[in-house]
N, C-alpha and C. Protein backbone atom coordinates (compact mmCIF):
# COMPACT_ATOMS: atom_id res chain seq x y z
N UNK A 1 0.83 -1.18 0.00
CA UNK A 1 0.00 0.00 0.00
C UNK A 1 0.88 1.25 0.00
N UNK A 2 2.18 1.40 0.58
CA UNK A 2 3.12 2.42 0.75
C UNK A 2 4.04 1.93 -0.11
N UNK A 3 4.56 2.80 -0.89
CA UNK A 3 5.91 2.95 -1.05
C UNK A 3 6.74 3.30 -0.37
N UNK A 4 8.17 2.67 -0.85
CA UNK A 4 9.39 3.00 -0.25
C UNK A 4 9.67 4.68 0.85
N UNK A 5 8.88 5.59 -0.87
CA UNK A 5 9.42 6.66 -0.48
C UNK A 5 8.20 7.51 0.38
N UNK A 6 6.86 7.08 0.27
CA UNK A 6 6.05 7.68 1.18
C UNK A 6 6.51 7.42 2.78
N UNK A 7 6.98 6.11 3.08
CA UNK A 7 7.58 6.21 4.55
C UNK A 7 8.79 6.81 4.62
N UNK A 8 9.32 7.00 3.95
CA UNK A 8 10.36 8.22 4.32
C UNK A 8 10.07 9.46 4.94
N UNK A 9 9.08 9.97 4.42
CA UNK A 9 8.66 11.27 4.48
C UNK A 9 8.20 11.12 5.66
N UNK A 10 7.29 10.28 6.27
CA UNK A 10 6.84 9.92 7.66
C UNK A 10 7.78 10.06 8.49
N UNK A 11 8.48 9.43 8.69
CA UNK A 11 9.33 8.95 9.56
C UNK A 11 9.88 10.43 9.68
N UNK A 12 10.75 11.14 9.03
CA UNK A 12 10.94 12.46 8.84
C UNK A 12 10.40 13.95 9.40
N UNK A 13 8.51 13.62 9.52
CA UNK A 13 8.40 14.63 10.19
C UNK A 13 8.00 14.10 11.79
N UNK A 14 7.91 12.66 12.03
CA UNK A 14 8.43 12.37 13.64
C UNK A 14 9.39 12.98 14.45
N UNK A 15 10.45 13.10 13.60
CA UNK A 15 11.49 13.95 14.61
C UNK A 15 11.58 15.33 14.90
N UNK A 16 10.73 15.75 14.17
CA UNK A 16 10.60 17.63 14.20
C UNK A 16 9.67 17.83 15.14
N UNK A 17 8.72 16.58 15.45
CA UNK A 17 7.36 16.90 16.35
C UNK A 17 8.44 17.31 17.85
N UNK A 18 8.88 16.39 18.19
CA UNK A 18 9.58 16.73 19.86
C UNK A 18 10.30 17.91 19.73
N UNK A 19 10.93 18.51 18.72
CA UNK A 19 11.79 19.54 18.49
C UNK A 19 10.73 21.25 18.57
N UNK A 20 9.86 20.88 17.73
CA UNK A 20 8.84 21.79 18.09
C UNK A 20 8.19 22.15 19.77
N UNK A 21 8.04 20.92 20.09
CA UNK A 21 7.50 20.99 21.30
C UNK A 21 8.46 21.42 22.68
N UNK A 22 9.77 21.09 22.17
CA UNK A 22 10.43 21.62 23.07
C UNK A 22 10.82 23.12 23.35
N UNK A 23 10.89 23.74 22.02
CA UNK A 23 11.03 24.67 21.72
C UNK A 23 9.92 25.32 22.31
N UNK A 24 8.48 25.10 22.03
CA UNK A 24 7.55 25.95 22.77
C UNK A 24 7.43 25.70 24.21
N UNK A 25 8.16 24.77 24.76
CA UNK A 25 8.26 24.69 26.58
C UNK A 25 9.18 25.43 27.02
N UNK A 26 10.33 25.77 26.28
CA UNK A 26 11.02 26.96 26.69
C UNK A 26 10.57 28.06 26.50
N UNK A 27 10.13 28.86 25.62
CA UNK A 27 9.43 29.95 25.10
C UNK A 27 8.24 30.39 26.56
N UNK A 28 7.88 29.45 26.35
CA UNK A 28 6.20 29.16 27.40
C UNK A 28 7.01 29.47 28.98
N UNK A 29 8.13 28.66 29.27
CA UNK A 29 8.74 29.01 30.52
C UNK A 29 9.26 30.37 30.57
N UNK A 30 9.91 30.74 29.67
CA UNK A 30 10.92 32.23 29.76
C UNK A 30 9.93 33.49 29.78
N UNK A 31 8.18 33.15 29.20
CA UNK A 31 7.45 34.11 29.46
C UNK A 31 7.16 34.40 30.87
N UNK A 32 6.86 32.84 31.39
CA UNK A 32 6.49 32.57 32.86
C UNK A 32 7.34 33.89 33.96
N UNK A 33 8.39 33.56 33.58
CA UNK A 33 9.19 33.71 34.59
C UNK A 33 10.01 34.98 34.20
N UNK A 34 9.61 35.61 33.14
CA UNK A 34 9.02 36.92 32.87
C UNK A 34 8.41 37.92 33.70
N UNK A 35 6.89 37.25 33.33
CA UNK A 35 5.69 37.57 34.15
C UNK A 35 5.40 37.34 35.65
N UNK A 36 6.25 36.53 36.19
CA UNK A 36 6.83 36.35 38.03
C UNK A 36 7.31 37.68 38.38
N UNK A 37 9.09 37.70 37.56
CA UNK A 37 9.81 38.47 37.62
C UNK A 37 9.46 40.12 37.74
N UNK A 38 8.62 40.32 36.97
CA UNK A 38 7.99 41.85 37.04
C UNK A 38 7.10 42.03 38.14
N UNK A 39 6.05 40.97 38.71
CA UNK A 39 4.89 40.86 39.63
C UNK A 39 5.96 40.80 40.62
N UNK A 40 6.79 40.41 40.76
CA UNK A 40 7.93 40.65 42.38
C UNK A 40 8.46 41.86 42.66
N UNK A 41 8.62 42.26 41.18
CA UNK A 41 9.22 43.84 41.48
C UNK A 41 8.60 45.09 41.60
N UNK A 42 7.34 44.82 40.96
CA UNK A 42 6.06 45.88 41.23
C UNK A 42 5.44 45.85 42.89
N UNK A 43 5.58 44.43 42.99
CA UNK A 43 5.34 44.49 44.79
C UNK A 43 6.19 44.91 45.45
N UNK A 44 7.33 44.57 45.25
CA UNK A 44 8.62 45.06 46.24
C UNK A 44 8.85 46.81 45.96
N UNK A 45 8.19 47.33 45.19
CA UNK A 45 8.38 48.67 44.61
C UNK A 45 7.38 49.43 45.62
N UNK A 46 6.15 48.22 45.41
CA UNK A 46 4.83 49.35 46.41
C UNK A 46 5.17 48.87 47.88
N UNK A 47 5.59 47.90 48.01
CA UNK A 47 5.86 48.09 49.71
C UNK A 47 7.02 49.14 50.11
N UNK A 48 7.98 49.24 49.53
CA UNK A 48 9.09 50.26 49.53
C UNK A 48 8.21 51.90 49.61
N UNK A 49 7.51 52.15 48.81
CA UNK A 49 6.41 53.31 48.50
C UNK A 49 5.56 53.51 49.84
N UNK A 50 5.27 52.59 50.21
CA UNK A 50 4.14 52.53 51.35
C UNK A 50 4.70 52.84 52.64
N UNK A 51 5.75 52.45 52.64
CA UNK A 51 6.91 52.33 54.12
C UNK A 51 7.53 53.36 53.95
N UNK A 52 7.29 54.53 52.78
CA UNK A 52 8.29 55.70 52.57
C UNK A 52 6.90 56.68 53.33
N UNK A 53 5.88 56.22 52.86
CA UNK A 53 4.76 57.00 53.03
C UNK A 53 4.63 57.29 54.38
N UNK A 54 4.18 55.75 54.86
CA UNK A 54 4.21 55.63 56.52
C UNK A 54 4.96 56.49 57.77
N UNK A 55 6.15 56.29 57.63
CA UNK A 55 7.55 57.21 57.81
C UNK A 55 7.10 58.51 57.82
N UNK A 56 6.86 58.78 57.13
CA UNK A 56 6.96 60.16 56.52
C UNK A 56 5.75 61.17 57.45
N UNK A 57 4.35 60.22 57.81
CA UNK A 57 3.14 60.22 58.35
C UNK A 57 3.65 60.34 59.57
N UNK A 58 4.68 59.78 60.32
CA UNK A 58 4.84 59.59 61.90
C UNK A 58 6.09 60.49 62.10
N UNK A 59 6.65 61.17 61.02
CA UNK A 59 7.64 62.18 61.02
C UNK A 59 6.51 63.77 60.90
N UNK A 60 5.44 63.16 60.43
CA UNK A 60 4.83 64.69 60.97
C UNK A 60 4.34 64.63 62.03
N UNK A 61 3.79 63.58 62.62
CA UNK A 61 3.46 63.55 64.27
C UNK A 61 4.21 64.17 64.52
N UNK A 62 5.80 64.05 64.56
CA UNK A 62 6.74 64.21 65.90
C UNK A 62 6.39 65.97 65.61
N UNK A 63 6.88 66.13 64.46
CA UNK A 63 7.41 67.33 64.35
C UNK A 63 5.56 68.77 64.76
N UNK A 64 4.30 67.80 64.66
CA UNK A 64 3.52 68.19 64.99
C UNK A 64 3.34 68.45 66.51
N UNK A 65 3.37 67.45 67.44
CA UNK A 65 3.66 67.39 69.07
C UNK A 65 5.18 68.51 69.22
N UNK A 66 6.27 68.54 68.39
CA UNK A 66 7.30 69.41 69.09
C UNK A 66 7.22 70.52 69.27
N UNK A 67 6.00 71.11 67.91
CA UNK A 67 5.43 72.47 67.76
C UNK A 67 4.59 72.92 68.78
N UNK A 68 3.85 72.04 69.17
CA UNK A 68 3.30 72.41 70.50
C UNK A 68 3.88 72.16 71.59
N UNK A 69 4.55 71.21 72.01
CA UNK A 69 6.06 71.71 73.08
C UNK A 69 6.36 73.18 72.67
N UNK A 70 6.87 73.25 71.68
CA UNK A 70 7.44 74.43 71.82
C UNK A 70 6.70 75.60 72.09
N UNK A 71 5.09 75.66 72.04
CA UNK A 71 4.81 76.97 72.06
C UNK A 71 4.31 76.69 73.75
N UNK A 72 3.91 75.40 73.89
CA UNK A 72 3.40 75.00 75.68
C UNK A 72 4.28 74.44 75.99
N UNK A 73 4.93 74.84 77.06
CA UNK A 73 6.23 73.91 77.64
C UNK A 73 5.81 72.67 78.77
N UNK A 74 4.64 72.78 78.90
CA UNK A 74 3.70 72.26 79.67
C UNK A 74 2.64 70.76 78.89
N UNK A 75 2.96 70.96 78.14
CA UNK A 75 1.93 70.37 76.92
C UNK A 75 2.20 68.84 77.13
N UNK A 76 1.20 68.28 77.12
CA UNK A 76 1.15 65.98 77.22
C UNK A 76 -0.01 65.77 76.59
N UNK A 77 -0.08 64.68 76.25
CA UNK A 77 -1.52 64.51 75.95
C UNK A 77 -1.92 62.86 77.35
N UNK A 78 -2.95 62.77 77.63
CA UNK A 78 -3.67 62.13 78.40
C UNK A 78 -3.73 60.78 77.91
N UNK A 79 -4.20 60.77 76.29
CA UNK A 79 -4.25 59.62 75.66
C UNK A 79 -3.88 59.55 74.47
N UNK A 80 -4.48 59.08 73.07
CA UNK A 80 -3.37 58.90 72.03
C UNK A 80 -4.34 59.76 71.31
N UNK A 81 -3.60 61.01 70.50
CA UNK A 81 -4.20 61.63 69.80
C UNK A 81 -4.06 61.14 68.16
N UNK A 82 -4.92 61.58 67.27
CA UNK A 82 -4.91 60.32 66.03
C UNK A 82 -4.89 61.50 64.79
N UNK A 83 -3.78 61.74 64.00
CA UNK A 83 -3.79 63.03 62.78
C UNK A 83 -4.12 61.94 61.71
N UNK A 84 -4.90 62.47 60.58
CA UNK A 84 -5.05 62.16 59.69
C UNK A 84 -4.66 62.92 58.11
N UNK A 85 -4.15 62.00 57.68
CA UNK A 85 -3.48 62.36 55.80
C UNK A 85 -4.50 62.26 54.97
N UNK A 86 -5.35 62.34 54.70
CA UNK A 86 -6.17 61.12 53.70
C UNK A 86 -5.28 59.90 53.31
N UNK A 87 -6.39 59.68 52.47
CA UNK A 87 -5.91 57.99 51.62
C UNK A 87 -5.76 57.12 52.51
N UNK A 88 -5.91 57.00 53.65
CA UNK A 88 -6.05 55.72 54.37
C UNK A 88 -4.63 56.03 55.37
N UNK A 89 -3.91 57.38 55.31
CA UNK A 89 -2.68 57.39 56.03
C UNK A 89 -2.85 58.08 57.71
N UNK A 90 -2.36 57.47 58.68
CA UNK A 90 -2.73 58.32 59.99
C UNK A 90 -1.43 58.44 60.74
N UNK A 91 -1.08 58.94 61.53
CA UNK A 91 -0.51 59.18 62.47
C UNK A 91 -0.95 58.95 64.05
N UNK A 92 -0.32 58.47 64.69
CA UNK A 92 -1.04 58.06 66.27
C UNK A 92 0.36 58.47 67.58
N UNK A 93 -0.27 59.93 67.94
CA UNK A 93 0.92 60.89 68.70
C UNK A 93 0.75 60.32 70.36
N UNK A 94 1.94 60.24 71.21
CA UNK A 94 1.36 59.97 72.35
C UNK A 94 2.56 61.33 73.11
N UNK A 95 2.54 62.06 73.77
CA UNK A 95 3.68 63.12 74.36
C UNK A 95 3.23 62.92 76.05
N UNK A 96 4.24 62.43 76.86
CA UNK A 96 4.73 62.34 77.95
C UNK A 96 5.29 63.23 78.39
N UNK A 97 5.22 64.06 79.50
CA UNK A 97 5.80 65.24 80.32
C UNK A 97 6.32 63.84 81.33
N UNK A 98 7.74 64.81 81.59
CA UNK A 98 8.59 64.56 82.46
C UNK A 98 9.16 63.46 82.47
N UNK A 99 9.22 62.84 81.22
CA UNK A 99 9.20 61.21 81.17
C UNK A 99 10.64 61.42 80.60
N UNK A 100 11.51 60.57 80.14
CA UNK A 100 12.58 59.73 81.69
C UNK A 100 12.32 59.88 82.76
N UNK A 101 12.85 61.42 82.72
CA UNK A 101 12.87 62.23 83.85
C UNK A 101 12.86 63.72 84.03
N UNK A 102 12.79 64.30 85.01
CA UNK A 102 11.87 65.11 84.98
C UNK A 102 12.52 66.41 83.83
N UNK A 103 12.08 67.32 83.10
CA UNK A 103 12.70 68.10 82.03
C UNK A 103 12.68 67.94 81.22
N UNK A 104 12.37 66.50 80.61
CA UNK A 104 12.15 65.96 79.52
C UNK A 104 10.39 65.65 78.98
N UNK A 105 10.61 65.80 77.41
CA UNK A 105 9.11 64.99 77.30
C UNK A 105 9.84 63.81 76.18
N UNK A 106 8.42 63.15 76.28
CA UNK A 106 8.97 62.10 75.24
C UNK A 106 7.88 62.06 74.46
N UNK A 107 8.02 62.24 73.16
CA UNK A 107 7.21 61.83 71.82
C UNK A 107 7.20 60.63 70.94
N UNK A 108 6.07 59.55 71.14
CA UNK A 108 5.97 58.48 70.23
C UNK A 108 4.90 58.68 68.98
N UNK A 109 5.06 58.32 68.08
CA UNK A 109 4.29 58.92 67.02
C UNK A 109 4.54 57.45 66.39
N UNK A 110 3.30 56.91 65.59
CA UNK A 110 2.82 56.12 65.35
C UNK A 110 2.44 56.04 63.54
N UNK A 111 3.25 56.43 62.44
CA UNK A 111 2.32 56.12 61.72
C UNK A 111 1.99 54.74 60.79
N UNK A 112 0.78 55.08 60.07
CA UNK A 112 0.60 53.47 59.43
C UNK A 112 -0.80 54.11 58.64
N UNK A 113 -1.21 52.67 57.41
CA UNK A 113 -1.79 52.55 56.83
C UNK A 113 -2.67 51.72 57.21
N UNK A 114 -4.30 52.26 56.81
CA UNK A 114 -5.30 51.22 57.41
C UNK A 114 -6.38 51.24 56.46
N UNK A 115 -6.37 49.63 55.96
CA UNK A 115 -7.62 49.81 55.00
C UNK A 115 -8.35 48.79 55.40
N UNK A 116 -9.50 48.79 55.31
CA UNK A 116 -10.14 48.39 55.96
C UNK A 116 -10.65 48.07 57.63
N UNK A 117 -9.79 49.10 57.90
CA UNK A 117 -9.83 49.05 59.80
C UNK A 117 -8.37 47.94 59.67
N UNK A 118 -7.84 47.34 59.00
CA UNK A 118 -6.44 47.05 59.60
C UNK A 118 -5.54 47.32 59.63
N UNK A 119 -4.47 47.46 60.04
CA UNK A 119 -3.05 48.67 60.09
C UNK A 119 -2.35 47.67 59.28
N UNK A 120 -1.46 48.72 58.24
CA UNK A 120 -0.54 47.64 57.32
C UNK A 120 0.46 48.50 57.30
N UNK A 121 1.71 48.52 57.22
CA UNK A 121 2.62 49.23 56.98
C UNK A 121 2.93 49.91 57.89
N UNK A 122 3.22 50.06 59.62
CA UNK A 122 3.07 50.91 60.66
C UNK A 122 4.70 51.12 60.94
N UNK A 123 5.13 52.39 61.27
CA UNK A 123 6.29 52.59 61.97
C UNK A 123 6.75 53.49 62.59
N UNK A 124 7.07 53.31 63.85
CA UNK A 124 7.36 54.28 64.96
C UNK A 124 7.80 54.80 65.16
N UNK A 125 8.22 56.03 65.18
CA UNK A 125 9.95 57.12 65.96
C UNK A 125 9.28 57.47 67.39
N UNK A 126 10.61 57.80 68.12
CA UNK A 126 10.29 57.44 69.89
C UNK A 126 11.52 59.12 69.91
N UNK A 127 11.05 60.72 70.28
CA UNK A 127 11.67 61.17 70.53
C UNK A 127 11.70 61.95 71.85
N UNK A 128 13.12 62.14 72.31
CA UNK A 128 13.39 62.91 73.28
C UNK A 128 13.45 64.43 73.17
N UNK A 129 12.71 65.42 74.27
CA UNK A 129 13.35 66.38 73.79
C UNK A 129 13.50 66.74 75.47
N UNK A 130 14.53 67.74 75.49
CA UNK A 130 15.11 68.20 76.69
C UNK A 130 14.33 70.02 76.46
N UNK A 131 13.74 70.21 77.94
CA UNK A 131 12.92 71.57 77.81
C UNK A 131 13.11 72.40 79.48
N UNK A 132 13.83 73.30 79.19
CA UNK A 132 14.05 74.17 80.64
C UNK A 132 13.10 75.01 80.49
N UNK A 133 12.46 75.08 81.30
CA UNK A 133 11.38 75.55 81.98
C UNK A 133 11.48 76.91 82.06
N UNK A 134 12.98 77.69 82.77
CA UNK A 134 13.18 78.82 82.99
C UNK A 134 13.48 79.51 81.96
N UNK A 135 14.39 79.09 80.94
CA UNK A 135 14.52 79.48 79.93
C UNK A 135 13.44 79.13 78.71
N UNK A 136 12.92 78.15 78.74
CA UNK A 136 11.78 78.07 78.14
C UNK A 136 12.37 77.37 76.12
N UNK A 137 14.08 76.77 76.48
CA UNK A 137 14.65 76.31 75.38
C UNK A 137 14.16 75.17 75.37
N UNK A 138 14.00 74.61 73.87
CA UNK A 138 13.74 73.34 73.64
C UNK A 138 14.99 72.94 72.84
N UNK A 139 15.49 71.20 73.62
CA UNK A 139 16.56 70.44 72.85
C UNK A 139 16.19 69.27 72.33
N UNK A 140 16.54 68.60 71.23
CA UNK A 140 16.60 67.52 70.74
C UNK A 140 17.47 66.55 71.41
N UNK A 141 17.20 65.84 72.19
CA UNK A 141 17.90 64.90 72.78
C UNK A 141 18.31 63.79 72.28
N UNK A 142 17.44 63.03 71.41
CA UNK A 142 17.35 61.61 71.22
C UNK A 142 16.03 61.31 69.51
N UNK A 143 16.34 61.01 68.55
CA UNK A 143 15.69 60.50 67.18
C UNK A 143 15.44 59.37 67.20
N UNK A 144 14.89 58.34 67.29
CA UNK A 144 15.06 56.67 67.30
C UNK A 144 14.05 55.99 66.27
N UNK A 145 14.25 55.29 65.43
CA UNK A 145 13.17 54.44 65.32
C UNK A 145 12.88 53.43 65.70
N UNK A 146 11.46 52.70 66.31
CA UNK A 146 11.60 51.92 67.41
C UNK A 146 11.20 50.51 65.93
């Protein structure tokens, strides 16, 4: 029913089938891992973004609480006062009179991101400031991030 030379030709395009196919499993992988490669770096880009943001939110606490040190030398708050950025960004100030000890206040400032009522991205600076009373100078004692 076949000739010689019709099974030739058969046999012939058998070996190109695996060659093809391999070829598109690499292709198919190098997109993959492509498309990983970028989705890792777009995340690692917005958490970097978010934690610049955050920061930045609890660096105006401080510098918000020092302003009022500075104009009340007297000035604490009782409980945690809460500033808001939009977009979901807050700040959470707490200012201690006399805390080490006495002359000093201490400022914790709190900021973070909250969506949906959960905090994501939160980070703290804890500062000292040194305040004479008589003179009515304010010092920077101490910057920290906790």
């Amino acid at each position: 029913m076949f000739r010689q030379k019709d099974k030739k030709f058969t046999r012939s395009g058998v070996a190109a089938l695996p060659v093809i196919l391999l070829t598109s499993l690499i292709v198919v992988e190098l997109v993959i891992a492509g498309v990983l490669t970028a989705y890792l770096l777009a995340s690692t880009t917005l958490g970097a973004r978010q934690a610049n943001r955050v920061l930045a939110a609890a660096q105006a606490g401080v510098s918000d609480a020092a302003m009022k040190i500075t104009r009340n030398k007297d000035f604490f708050t009782s409980s945690t006062s809460t500033l808001s950025f939009g977009d979901n960004l807050y700040a959470e100030v707490v200012v201690r009179k006399d805390y080490p000890i006495a002359g000093k206040h201490e400022i914790k400032s709190t900021g973070y991101i909250s969506t949906a009522g959960i905090r994501r991205f939160s980070r703290q600076l804890q500062v000292i400031l040194n305040v004479n009373s008589a003179t009515g100078k304010v010092e920077l004692e101490s910057f920290n991030e906790i």
